[in-house]
Protein backbone atom coordinates (compact mmCIF):
# COMPACT_ATOMS: atom_id res chain seq x y z
CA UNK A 1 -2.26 122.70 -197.75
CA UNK A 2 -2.56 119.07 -198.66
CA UNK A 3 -1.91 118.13 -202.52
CA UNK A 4 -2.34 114.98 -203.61
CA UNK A 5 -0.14 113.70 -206.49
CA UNK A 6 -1.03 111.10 -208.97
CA UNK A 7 1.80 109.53 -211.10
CA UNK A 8 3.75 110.57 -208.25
CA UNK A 9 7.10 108.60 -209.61
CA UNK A 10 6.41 109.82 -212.99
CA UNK A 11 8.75 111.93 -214.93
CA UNK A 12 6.77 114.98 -214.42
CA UNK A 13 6.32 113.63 -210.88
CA UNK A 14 9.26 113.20 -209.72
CA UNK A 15 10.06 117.06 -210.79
CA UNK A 16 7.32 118.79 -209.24
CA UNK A 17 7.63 116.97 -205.96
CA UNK A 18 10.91 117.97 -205.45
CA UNK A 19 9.89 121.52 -205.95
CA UNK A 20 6.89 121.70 -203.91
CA UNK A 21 8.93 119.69 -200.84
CA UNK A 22 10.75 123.17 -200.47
CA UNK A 23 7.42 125.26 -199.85
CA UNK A 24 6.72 125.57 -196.88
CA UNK A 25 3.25 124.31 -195.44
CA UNK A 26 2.52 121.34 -198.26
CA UNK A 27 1.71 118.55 -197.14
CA UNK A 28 2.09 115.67 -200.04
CA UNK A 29 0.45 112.88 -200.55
CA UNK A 30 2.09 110.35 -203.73
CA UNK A 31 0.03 107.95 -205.36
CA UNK A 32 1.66 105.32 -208.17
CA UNK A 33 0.80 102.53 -209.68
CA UNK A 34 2.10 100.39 -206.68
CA UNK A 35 0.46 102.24 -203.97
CA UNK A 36 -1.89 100.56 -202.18
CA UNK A 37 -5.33 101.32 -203.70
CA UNK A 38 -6.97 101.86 -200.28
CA UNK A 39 -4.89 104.91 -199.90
CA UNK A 40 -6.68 106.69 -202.58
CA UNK A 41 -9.63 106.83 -200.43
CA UNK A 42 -7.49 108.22 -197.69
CA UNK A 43 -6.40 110.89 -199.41
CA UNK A 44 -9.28 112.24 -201.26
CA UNK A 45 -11.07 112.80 -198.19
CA UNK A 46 -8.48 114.93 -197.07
CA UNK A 47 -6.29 116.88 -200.16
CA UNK A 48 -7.21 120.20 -201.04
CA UNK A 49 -5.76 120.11 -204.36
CA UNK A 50 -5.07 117.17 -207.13
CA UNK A 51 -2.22 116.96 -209.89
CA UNK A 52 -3.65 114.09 -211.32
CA UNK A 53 -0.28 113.19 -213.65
CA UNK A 54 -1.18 109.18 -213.80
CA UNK A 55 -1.55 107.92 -217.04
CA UNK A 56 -0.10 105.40 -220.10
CA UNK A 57 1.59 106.16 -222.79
CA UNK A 58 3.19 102.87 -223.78
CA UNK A 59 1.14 99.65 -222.78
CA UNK A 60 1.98 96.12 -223.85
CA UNK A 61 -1.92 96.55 -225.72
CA UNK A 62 -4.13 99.37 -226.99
CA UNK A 63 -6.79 98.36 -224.21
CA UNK A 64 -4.85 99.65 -221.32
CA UNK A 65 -4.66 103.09 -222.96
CA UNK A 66 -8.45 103.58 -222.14
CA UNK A 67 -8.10 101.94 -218.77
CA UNK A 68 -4.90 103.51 -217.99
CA UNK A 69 -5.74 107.31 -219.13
CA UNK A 70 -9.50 106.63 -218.54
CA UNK A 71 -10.51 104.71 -215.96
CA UNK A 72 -8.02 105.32 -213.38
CA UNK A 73 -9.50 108.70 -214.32
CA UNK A 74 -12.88 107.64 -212.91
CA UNK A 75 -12.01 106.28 -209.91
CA UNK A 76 -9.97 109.32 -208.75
CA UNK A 77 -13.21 111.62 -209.63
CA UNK A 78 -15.58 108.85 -208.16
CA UNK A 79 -13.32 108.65 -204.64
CA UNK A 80 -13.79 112.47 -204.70
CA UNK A 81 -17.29 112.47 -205.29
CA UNK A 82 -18.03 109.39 -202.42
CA UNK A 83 -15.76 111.90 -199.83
CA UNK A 84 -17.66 115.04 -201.23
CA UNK A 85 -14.87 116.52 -201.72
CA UNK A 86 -14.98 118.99 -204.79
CA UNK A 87 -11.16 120.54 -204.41
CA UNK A 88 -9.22 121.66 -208.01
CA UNK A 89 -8.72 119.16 -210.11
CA UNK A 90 -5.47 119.25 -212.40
CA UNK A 91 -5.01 117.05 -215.30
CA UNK A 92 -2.00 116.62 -217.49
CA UNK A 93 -3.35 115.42 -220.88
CA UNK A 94 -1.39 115.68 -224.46
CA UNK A 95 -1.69 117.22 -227.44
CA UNK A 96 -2.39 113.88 -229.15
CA UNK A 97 -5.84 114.20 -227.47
CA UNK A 98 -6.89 116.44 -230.44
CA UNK A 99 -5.37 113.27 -232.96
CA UNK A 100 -8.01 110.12 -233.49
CA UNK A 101 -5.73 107.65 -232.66
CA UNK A 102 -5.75 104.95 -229.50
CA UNK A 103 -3.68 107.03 -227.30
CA UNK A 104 -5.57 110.57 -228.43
CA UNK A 105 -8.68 108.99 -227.59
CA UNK A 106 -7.82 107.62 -224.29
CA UNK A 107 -6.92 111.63 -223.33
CA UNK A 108 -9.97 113.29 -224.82
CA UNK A 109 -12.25 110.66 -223.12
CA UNK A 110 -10.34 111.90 -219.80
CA UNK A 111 -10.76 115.35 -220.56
CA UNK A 112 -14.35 115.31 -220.94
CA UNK A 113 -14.38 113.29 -217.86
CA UNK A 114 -13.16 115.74 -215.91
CA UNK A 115 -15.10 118.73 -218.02
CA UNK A 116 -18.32 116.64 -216.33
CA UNK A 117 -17.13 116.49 -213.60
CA UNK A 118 -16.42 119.85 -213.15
CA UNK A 119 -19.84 121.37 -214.31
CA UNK A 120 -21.69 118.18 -211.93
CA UNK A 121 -19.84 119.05 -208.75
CA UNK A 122 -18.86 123.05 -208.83
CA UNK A 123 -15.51 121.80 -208.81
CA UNK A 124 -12.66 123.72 -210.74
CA UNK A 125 -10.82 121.77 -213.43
CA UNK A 126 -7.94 122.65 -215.19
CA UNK A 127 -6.49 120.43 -218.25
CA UNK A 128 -3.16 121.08 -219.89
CA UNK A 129 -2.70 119.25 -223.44
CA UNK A 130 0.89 119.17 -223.32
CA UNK A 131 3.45 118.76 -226.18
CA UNK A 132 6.86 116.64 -225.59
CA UNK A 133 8.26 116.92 -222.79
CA UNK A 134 12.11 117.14 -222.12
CA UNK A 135 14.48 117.33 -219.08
CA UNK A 136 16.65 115.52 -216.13
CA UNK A 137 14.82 112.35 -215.05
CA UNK A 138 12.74 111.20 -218.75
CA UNK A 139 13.07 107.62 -219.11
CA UNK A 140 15.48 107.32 -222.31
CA UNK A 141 14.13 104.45 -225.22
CA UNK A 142 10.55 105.13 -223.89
CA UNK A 143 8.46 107.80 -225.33
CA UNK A 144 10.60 110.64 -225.80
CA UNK A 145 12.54 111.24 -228.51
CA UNK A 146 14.61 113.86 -226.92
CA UNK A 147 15.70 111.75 -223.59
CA UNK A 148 16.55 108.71 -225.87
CA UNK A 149 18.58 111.00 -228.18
CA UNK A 150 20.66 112.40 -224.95
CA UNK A 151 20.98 108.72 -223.27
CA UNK A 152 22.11 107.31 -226.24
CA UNK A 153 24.95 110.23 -227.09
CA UNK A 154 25.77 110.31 -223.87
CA UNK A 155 26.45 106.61 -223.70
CA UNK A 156 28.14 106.19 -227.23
CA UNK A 157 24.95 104.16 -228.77
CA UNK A 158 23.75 104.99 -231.96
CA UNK A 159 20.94 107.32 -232.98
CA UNK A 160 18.02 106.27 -235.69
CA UNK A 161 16.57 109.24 -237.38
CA UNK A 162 14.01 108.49 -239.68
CA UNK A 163 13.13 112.16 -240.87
CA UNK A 164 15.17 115.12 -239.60
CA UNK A 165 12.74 117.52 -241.35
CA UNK A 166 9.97 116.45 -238.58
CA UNK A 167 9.07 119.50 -236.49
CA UNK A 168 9.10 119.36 -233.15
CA UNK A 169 6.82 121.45 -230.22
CA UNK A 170 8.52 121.11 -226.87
CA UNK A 171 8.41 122.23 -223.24
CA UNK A 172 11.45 122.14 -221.10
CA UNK A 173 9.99 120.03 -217.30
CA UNK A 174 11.44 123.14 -215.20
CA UNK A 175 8.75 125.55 -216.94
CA UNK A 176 5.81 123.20 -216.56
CA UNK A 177 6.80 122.58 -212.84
CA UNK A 178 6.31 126.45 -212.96
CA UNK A 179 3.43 126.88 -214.78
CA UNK A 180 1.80 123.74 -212.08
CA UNK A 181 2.62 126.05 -209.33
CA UNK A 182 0.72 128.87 -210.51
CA UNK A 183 -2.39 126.62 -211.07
CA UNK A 184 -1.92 125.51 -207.21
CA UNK A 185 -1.90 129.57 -206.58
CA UNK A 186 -4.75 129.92 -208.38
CA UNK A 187 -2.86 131.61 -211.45
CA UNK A 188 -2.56 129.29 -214.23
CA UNK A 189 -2.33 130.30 -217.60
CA UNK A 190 -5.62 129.65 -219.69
CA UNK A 191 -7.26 129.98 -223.01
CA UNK A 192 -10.71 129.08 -223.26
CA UNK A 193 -11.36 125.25 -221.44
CA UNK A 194 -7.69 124.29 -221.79
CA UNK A 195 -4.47 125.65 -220.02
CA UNK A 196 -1.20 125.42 -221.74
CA UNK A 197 2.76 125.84 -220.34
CA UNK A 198 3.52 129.85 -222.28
CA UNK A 199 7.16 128.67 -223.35
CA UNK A 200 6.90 126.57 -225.87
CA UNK A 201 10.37 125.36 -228.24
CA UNK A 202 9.57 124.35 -232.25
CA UNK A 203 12.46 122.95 -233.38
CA UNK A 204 13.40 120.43 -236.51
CA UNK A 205 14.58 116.97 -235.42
CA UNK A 206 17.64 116.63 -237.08
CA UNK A 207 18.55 120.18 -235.45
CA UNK A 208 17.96 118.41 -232.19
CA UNK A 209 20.51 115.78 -232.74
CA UNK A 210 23.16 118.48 -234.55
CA UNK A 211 22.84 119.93 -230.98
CA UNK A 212 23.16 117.04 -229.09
CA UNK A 213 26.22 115.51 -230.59
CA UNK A 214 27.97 119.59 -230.32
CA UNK A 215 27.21 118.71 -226.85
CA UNK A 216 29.29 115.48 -226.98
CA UNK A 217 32.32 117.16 -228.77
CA UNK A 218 32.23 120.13 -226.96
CA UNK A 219 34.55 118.90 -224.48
CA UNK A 220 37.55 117.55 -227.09
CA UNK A 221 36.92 121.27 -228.82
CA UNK A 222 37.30 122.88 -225.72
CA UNK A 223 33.80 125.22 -226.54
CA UNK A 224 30.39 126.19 -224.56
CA UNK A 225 27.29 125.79 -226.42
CA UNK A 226 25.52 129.26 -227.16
CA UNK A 227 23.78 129.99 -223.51
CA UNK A 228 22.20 132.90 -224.95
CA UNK A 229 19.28 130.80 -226.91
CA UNK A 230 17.32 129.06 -224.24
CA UNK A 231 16.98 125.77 -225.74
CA UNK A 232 20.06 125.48 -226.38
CA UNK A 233 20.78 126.02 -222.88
CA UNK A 234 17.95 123.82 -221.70
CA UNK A 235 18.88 120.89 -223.93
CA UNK A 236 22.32 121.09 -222.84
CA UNK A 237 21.53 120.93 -219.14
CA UNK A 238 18.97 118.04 -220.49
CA UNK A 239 22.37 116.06 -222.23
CA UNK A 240 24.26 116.57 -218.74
CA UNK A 241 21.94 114.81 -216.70
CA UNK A 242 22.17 111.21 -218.59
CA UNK A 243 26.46 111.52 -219.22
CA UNK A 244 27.32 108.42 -217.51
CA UNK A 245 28.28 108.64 -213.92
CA UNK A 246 32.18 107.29 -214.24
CA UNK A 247 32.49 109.88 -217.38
CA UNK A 248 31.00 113.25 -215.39
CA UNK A 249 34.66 114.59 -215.86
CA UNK A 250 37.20 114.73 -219.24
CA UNK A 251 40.85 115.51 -219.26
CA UNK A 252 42.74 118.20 -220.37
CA UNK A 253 45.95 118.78 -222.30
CA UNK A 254 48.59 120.40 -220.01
CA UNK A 255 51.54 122.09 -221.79
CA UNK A 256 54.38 121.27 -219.42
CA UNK A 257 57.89 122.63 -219.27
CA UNK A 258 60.36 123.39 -216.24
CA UNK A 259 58.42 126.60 -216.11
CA UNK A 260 55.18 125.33 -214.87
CA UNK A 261 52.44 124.28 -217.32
CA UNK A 262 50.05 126.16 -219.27
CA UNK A 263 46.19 124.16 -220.08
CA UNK A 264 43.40 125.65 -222.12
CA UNK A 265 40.02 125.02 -220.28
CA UNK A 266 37.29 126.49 -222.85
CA UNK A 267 37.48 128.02 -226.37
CA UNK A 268 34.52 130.24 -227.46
CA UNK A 269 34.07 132.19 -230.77
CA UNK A 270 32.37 134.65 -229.34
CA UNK A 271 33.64 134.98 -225.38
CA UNK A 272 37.25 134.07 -226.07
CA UNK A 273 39.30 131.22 -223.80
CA UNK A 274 40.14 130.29 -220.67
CA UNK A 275 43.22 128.76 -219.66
CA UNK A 276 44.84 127.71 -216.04
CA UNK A 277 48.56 128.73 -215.69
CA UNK A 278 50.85 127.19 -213.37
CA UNK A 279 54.07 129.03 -212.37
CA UNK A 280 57.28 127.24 -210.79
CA UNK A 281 58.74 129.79 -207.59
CA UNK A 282 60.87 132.23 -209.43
CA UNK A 283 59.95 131.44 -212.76
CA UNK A 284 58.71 134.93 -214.92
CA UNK A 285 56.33 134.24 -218.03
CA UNK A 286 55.42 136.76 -220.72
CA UNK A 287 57.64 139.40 -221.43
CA UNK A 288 54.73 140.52 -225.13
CA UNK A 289 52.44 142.95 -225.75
CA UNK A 290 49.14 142.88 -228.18
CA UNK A 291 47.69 145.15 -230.73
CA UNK A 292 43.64 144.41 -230.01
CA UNK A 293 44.09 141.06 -227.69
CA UNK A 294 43.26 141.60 -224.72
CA UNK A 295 43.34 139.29 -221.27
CA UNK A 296 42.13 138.92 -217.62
CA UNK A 297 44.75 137.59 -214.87
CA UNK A 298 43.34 136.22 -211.61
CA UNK A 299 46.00 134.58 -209.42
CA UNK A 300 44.31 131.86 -207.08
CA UNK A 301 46.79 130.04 -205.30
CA UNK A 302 50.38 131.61 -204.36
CA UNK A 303 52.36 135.29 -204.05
CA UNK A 304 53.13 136.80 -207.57
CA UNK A 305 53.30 140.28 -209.17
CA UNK A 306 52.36 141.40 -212.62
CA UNK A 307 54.43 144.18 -214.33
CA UNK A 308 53.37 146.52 -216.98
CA UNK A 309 55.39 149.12 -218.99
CA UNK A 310 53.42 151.11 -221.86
CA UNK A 311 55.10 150.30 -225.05
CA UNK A 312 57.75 153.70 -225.78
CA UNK A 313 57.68 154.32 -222.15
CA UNK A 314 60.23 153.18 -219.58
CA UNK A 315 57.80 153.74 -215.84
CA UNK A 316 57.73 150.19 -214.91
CA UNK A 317 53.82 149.41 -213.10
CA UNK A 318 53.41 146.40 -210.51
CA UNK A 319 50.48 144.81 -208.97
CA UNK A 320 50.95 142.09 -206.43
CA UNK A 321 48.90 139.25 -206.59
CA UNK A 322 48.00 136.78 -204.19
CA UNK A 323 45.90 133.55 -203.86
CA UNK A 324 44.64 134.86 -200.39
CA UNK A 325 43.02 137.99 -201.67
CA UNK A 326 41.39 137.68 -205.10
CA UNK A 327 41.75 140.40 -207.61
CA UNK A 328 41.14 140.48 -211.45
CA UNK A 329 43.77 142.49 -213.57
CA UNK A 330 43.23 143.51 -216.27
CA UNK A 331 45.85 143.27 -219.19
CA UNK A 332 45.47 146.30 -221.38
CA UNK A 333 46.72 146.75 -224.98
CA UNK A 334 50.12 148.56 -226.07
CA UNK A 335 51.27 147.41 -222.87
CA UNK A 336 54.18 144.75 -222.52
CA UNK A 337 53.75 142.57 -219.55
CA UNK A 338 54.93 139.92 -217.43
CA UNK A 339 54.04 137.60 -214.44
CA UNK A 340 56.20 136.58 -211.67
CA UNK A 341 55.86 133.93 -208.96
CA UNK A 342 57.30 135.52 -205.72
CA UNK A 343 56.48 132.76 -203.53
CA UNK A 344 57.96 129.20 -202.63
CA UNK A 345 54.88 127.13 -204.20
CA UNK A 346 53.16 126.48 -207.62
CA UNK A 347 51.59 129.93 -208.39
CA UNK A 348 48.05 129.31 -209.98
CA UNK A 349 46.75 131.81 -212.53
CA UNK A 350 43.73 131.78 -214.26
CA UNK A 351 43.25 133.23 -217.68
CA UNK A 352 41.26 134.42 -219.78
CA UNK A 353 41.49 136.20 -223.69
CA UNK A 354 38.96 137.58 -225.52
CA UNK A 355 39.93 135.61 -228.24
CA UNK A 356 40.86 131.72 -229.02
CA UNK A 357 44.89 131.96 -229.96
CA UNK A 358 45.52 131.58 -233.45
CA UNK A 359 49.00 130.95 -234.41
CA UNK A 360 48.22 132.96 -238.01
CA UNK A 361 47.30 135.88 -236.55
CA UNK A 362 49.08 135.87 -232.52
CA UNK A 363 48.85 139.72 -231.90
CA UNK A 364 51.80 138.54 -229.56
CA UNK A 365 55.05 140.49 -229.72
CA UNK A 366 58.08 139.90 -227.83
CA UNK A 367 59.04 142.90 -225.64
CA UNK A 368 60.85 142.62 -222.04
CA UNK A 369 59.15 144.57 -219.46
């Protein structure tokens, strides 16, 4: 099937394109604002679908919104028309098209271009009003609030927030690129003339930016933003994609003594913490036992064993441990325990506890195994 793609280097562009390259039997055809305008000919006599995702949104005058969101508009439909070629037609308009302002009224008068269009030539048209936008790839101090607010985090520059009561409607690029491919399948979801992305985000601004800078001192407090609510989770992988690219990692405190080293890696209210343990050859650690705490062992690099005795008992259990064969234990209450490194390296344990240590309250008692 042969798509051709308008705005190909777009935002939205860029997004789908990399999606569609891995089906197979597309054959793609990218038009921008630099391509040479003959090629448009070329490929309307040929595509067999159109994302038509062209348009302005920021000119250096009003005039170029109508020429921009309008007439580029026309000649697309026009090339069609001269190649009698009445394929789909998919347009990617805003919800400011329903708003009388320069920009609105550069979208409607594209829309009901293409609503012509469609009823002159049999052709099918679909138009999605989108709200913002957000995800990897948005050009930051632009025209999106959200990518400017993650660039400039990111990248220690400051924030202006005029009102953080505004409300903002939102789609996340990864469910629009979805919703496009079920218009290509002939499945797109409609309501009436328009057709609209179903997962849609409200959200205040100054909520947005709360999240944003969690994001940015999540790593010196150790935590993981709630993955459970999927903005949250979308706006975080949004934040990740403009860090910096010298500052993609952070350090970590290691707790070092002439046993090893002990490092926390994340601290959750809700999932407990992780921590990497690192054992010297010979060197035991533990030797406690908890009330309600409870932890997960998984040895990945070197030979160890980990001992258990039930508190009031003296039957001594072992499980041996090893780097070459991976195996979770699990560390049970009323149980004292211990970990030894049997071998002649570093032994590397990871850990985890359902809860984030708090010296007040330990649950950590001193017993030898």
């Amino acid at each position: 099937m042969k798509i051709l793609i308008t705005g190909a280097r777009g935002f939205v562009g860029k997004n789908l394109i990399v999606t569609l390259e891995r089906i197979e039997g597309l054959e793609i055809y990218q038009f921008d604002i630099d391509t040479d305008p003959a090629l448009l000919d070329t490929y309307t006599k040929v595509c067999e679908f159109v994302f038509h995702l062209a348009g302005v949104n920021r000119p250096q005058n009003v005039e170029e919104f109508m020429e921009g969101n309008f007439g580029f508009t026309s000649e697309l439909l026009n090339s069609l028309k001269n190649n009698h070629n009445t394929c789909p037609v998919l347009i990617t308009s805003s919800i400011q098209a329903a708003i009388d302002n320069p920009y609105g009224q550069s979208k409607k008068a594209g829309e009901d271009l293409l609503f012509s269009y469609g009823q002159e030539t049999g052709a099918k048209v679909l138009v999605y009003r989108f709200p913002n936008v957000f995800g990897k790839w948005c050009r930051p101090n632009y025209n999106s609030a959200v990518a400017t607010f993650c660039h400039n985090t990111a990248h220690d520059l400051p924030i202006k927030l005029n009102d953080p009561n505004v409300v903002m409607t939102l789609v996340y690029i990864d469910d629009v690129v979805e919703e496009l491919i079920r218009a290509l399948n002939g499945k797109e979801t409609r309501e009436g003339d328009f057709c609209f992305v179903p997962i849609v985000h409200t959200i205040k601004l100054g909520e947005i930016v709360e999240l944003i800078y969690s994001f940015k001192n999540s790593r010196s407090e150790l935590s993981i933003p709630n993955m459970a609510d999927a903005f949250t989770k979308k706006l975080y992988a949004t934040y990740l994609s403009y860090l910096p690219e010298d500052q993609f990692s952070y350090p970590l405190k290691m707790n070092i003594d002439n046993r090893g080293s002990f490092t926390e890696m994340i601290r959750t209210p809700e999932r407990g913490q992780v921590s990497v343990n690192i054992s010297k050859p010979g060197i035991t650690k533990g030797d406690h036992w908890h009330h309600t705490k409870n932890e997960k062992f998984l040895v990945v690099s070197g030979l160890g064993v980990i001992r258990f005795r039930k508190v009031g008992s003296d039957e001594v259990i072992e499980y041996y441990v090893s780097g070459e064969e991976l195996e979770v234990v699990d560390i049970p209450t009323g149980f004292t325990h211990n970990i030894e490194n049997l071998g002649d390296s570093d032994m590397v344990t990871i850990m985890w506890a359902n809860e984030c240590f708090d010296p007040e309250k330990p649950d950590t008692y001193f017993l030898e195994v």
